[in-house]
Protein backbone atom coordinates (compact mmCIF):
# COMPACT_ATOMS: atom_id res chain seq x y z
CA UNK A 1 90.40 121.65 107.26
CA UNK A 2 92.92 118.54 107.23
CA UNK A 3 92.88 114.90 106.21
CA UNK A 4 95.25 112.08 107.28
CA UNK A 5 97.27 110.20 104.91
CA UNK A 6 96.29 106.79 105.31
CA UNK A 7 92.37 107.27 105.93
CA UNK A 8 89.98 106.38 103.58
CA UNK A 9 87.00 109.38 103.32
CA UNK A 10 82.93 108.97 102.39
CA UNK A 11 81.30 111.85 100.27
CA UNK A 12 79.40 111.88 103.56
CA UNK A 13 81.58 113.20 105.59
CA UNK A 14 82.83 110.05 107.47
CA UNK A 15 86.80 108.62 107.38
CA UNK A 16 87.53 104.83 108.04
CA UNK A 17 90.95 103.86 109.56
CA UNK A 18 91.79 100.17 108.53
CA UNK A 19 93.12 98.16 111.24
CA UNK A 20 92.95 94.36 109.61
CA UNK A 21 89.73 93.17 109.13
CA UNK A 22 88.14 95.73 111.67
CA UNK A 23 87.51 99.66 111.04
CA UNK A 24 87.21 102.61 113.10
CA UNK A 25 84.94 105.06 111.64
CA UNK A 26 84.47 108.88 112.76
CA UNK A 27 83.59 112.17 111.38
CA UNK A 28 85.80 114.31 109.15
CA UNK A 29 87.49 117.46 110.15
CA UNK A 30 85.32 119.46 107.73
CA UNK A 31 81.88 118.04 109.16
CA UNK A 32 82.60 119.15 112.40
CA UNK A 33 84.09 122.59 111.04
CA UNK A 34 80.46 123.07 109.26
CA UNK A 35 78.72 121.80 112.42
CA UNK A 36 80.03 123.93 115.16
CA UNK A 37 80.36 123.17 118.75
CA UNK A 38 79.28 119.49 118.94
CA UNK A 39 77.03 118.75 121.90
CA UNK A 40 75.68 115.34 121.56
CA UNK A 41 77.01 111.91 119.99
CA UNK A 42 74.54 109.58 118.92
CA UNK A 43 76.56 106.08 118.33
CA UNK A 44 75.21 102.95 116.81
CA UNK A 45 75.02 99.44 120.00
CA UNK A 46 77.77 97.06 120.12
CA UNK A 47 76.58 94.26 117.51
CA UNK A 48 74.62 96.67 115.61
CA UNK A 49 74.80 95.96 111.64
CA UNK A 50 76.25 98.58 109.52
CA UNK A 51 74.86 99.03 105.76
CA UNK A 52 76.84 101.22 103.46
CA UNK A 53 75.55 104.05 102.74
CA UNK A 54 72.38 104.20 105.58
CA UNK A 55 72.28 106.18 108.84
CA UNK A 56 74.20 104.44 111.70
CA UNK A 57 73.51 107.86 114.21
CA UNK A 58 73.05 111.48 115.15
CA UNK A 59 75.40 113.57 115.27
CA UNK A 60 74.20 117.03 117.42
CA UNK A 61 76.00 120.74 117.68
CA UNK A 62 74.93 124.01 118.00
CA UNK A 63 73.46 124.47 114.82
CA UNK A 64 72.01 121.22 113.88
CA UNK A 65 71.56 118.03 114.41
CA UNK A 66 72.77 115.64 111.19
CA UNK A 67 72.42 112.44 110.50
CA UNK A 68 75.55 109.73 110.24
CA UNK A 69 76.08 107.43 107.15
CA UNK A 70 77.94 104.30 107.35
CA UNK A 71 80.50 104.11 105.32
CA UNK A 72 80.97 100.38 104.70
CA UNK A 73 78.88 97.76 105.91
CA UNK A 74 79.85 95.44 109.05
CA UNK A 75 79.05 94.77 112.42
CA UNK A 76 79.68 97.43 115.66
CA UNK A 77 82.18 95.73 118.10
CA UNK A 78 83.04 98.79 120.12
CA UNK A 79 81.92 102.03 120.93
CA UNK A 80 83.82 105.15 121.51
CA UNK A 81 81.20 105.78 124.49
CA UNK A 82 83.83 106.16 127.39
CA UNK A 83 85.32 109.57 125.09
CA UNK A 84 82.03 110.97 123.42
CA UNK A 85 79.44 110.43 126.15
CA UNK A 86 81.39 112.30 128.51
CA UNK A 87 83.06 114.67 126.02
CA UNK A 88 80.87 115.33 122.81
CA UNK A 89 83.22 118.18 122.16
CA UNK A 90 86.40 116.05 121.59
CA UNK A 91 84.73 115.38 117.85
CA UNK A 92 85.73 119.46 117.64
CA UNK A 93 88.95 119.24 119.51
CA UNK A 94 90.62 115.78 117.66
CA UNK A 95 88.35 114.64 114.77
CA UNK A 96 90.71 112.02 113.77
CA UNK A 97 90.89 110.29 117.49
CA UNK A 98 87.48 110.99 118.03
CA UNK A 99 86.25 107.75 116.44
CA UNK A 100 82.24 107.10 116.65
CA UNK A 101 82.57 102.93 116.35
CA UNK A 102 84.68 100.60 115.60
CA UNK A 103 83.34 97.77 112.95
CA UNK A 104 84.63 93.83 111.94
CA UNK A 105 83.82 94.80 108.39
CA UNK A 106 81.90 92.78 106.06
CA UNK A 107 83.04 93.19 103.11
CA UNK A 108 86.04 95.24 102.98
CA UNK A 109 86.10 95.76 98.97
CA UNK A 110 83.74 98.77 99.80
CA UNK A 111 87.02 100.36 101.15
CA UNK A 112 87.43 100.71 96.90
CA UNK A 113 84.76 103.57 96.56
CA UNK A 114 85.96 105.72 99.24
CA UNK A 115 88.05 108.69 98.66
CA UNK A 116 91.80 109.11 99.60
CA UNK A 117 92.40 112.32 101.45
CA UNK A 118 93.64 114.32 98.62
CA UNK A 119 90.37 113.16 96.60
CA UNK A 120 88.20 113.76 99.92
CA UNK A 121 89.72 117.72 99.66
CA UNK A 122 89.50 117.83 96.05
CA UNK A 123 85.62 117.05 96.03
CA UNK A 124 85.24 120.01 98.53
CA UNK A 125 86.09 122.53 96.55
């Protein structure tokens, strides 16, 4: 199990990469260690509206099928559909370039509650 310096990581499982006022959000490295082989990516429309803390899709493997949580709130400007349609596995192979969406945020002081990797690992244990 890894994190990446520089991520920001949700109890639930998700990391946020800050790229100005926009985020990409994906799944962490141990969520798709506990789900197995993913199969299917459930992502969220382009202009969807992300709440913190509610389901934004499904993520689907072998074992189970889990829901997603949003991580901070803000609006869906792109989808990673090109990548995860085609290749639901690549969550397994590169969870860190996987990303799910990517979000204009809408109010990036929620990026204050979420965990730094070291905290992310810590609260795994």
């Amino acid at each position: 199990m890894s994190t990446l310096p520089g991520l920001k990581y949700s109890p639930k499982h998700t990391w946020v990469k800050v790229d100005g006022e926009y985020a990409y959000i994906g799944v962490s490295d141990f969520a798709q260690e506990q789900l197995g082989e993913v199969l299917f990516v459930e992502m969220p429309e382009v202009d969807d509206e992300l709440t913190k803390d509610e389901t934004f899709g499904v993520i689907e493997s072998s074992k189970v099928a889990s829901d997603l949580y949003a991580p901070i709130s803000g609006v869906v400007v792109e989808i990673n559909e090109d990548k995860l349609e085609d290749e639901p596995e690549y969550v397994n192979e590169a969870p860190y370039d996987a990303w799910i969406c990517k979000i204009k945020m809408s109010d990036p002081s929620e990026l204050d509650a979420l965990l730094s990797g070291e905290d992310y690992e810590k609260g795994l244990e």
